[in-house]
Protein backbone atom coordinates (compact mmCIF):
# COMPACT_ATOMS: atom_id res chain seq x y z
CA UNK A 1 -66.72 2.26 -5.46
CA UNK A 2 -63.98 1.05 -3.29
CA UNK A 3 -61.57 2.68 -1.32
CA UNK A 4 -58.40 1.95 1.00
CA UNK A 5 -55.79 4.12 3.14
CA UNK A 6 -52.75 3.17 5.10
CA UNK A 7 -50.66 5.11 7.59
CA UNK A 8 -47.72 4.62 8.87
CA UNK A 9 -45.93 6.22 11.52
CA UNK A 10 -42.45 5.78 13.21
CA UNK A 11 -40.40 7.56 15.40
CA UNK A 12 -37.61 7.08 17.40
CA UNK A 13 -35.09 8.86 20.43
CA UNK A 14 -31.86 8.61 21.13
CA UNK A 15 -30.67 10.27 24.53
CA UNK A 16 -26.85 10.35 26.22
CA UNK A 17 -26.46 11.90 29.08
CA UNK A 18 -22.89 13.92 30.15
CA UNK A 19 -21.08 14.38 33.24
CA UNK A 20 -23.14 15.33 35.65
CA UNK A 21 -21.15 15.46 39.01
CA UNK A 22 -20.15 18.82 40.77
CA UNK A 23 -16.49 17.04 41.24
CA UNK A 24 -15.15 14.78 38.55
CA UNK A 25 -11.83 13.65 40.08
CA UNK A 26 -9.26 11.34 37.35
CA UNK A 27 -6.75 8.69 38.57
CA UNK A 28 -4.99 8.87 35.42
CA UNK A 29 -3.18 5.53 34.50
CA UNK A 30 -4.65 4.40 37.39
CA UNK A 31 -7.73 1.54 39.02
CA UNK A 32 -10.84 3.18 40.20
CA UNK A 33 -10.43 3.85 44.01
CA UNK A 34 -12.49 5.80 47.12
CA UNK A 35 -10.43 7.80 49.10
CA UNK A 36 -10.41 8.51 53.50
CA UNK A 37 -12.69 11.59 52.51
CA UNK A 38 -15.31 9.32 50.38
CA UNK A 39 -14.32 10.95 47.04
CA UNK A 40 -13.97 8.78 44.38
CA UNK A 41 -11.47 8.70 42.00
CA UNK A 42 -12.37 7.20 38.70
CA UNK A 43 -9.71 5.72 36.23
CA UNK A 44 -9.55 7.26 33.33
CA UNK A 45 -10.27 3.83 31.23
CA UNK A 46 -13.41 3.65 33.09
CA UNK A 47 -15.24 7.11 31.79
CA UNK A 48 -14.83 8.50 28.18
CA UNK A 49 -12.68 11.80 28.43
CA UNK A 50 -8.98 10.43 27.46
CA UNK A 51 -8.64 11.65 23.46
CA UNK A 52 -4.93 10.73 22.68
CA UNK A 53 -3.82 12.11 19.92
CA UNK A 54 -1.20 9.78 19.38
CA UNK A 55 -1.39 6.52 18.08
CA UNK A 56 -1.13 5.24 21.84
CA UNK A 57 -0.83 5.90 25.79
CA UNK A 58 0.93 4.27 28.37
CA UNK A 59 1.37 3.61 31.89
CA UNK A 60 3.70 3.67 34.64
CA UNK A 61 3.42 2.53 38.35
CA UNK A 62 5.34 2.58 41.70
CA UNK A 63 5.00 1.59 44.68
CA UNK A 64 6.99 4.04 46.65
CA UNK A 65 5.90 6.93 48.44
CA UNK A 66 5.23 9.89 46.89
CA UNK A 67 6.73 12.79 48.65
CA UNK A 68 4.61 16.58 49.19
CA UNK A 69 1.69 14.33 48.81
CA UNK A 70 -0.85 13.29 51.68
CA UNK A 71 -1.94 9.71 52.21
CA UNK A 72 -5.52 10.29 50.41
CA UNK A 73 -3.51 10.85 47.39
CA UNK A 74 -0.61 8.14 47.25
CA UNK A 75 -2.94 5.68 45.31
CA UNK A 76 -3.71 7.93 42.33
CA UNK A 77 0.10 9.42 42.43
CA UNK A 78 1.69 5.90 42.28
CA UNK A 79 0.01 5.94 38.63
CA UNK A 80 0.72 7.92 35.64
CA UNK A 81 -0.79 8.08 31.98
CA UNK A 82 1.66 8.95 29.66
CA UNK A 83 1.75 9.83 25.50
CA UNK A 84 2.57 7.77 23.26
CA UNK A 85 4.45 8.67 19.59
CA UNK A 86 4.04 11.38 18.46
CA UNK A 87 3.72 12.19 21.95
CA UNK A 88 0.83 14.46 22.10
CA UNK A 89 -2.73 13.56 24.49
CA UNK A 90 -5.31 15.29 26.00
CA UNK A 91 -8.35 14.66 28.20
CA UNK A 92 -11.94 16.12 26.76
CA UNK A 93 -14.40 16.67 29.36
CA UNK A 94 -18.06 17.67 28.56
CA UNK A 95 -19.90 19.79 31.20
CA UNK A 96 -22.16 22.45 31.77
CA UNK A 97 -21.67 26.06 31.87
CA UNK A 98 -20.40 27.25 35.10
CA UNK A 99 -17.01 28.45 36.29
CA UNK A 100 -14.64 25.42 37.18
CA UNK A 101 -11.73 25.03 39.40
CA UNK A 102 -9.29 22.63 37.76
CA UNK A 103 -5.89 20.87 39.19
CA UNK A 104 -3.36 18.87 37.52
CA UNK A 105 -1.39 16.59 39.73
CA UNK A 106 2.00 15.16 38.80
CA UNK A 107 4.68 13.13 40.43
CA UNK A 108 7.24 11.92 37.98
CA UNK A 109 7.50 8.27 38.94
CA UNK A 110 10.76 7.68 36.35
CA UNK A 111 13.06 10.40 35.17
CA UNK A 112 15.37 11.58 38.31
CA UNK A 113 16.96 14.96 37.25
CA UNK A 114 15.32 18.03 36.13
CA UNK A 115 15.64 18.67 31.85
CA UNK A 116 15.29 14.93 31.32
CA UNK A 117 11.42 15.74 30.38
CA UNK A 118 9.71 18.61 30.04
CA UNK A 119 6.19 19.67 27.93
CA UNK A 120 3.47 22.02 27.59
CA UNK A 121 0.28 21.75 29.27
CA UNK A 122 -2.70 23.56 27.65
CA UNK A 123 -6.20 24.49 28.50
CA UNK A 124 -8.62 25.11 25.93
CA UNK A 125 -6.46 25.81 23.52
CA UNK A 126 -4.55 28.22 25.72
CA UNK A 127 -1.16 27.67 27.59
CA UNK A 128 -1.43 27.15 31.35
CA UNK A 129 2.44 26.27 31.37
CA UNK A 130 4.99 26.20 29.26
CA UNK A 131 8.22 23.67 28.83
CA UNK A 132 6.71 22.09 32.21
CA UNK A 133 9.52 20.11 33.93
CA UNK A 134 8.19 18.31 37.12
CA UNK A 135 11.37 17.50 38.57
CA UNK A 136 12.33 20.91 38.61
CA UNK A 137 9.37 22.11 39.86
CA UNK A 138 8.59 19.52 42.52
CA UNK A 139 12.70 19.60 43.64
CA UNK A 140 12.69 15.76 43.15
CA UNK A 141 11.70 12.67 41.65
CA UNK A 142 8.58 11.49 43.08
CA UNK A 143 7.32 14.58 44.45
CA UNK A 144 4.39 15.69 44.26
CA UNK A 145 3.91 19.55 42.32
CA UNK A 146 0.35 20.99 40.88
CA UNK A 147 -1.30 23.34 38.25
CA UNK A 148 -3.87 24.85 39.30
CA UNK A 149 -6.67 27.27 36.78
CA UNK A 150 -10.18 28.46 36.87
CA UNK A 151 -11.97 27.73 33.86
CA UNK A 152 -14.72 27.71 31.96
CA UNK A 153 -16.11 25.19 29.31
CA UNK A 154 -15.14 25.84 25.59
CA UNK A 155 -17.36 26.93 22.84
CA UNK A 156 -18.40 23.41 21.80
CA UNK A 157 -19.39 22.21 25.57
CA UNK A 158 -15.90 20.97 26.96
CA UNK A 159 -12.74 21.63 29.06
CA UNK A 160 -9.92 20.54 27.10
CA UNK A 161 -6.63 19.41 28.83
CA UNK A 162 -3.72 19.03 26.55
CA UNK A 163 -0.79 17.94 26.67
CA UNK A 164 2.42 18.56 23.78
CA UNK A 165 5.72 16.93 23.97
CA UNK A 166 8.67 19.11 24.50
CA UNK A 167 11.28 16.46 25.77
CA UNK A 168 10.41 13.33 26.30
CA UNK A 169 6.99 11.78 27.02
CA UNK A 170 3.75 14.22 28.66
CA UNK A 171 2.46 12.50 31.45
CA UNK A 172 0.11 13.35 34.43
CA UNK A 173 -0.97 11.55 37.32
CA UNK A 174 -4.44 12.43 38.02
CA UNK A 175 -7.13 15.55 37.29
CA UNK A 176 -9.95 17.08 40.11
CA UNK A 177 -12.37 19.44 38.20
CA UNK A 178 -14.72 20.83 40.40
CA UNK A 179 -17.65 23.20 39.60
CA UNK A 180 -17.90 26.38 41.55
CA UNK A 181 -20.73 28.29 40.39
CA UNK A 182 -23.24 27.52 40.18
CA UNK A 183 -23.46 25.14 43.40
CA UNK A 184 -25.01 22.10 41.04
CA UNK A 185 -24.23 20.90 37.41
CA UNK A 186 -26.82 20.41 35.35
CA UNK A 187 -27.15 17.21 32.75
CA UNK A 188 -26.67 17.77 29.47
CA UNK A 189 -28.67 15.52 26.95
CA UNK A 190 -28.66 14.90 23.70
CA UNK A 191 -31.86 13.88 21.36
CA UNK A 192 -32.58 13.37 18.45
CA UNK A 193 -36.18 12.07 17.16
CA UNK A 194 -37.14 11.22 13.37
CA UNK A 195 -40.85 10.43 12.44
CA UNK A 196 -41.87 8.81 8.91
CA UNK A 197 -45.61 9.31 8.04
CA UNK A 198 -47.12 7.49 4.78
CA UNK A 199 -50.42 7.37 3.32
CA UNK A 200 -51.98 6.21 0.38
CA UNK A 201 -55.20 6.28 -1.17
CA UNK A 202 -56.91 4.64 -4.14
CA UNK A 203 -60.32 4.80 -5.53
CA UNK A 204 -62.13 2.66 -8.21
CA UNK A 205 -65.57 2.48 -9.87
CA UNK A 206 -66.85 0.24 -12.43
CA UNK A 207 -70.23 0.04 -14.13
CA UNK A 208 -71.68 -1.81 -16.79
CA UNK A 209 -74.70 -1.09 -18.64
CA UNK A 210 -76.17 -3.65 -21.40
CA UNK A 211 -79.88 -3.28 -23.39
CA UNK A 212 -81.23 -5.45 -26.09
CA UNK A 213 -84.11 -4.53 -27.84
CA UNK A 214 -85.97 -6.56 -30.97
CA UNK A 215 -88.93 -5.96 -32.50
CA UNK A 216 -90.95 -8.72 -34.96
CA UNK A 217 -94.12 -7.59 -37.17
């Protein structure tokens, strides 16, 4: 009798880990930079959250001085991200539950009068404001103006800030989004594991039995 068995086992885990900072502040269009206060602001090519819709973004830069605006800010105002055709973008941010305090700042670095560009900005699905004109709102070009919301993270995990062409192209300068309750976000992981298990068995017996018998008178 003779008998053999195998087993084999595998498994493996894959784990990503979110945003995981009480204050996420975005210099949209922008380099990475630390401001007076030792926040940093990250560019928004350097963390995963910019989902254009469109078939591409753009930037646009000045140095000037940004009016309304204090010096901490200049750097990230001097920047903008803007939509490309068909003009639509939005920035997908993954977080924990909690209640969030978000603000939108612009400064329209290029169009001087008001009704030269104007779009809608969106939360979740929901509009904050409507036909948004930033030189209207802000009095003049390069000026600072900001949105400001509470809000919470959608059904599937995120805070979703879109923006929808009305004239001309969306843009934005930069995004703070900072968690107010509870005092810490948590990290949110993903996992997934897979395990293979194979076993096989086999079993044979032989045997041979022979007699001979003769008999002589």
């Amino acid at each position: 009798t003779s008998t053999s068995t195998s087993t084999s086992t595998s498994t493996s885990t894959s784990t990503s880990t979110l945003i995981q900072t009480p204050t996420l502040a975005i210099n949209c269009g922008g380099d990475t930079y630390r401001d007076s206060t030792g926040l940093v602001w990250i560019s928004d090519t350097d963390i995963n959250v910019l989902s254009a819709t469109s078939d591409s973004t753009a930037t646009y830069g000045t140095t000037s001085t940004i009016d309304n605006a204090s010096s901490d800010l200049q750097n990230m105002l001097q920047t903008e991200r803007n939509a490309g055709a068909p003009f639509d973008m939005e920035y997908r941010f993954p977080v924990a539950p909690g209640m969030y305090n978000l603000t939108l700042y612009f400064a329209d670095l290029y169009k001087q009068d008001a009704n030269q560009r104007y779009f809608d900005v969106l939360i979740n699905g929901d509009v904050l404001q409507s036909r948004f004109d930033i030189v209207l709102e802000a009095g003049a070009s390069r000026s600072m103006v900001t949105l400001n919301t509470l809000v919470v993270m959608d059904t599937t995990g995120m805070v979703v800030v879109s923006f929808v062409k009305g004239k001309n192209r969306p843009m934005i300068n930069g995004i703070l989004l900072h968690l107010e309750e509870p005092s810490t976000m948590s990290t949110s992981i993903s996992t997934s594991t897979s395990t293979s298990t194979s076993t096989s068995t086999s079993t044979s017996t032989s045997t041979t039995t022979s007699t001979s018998t003769s008999t002589s008178t």
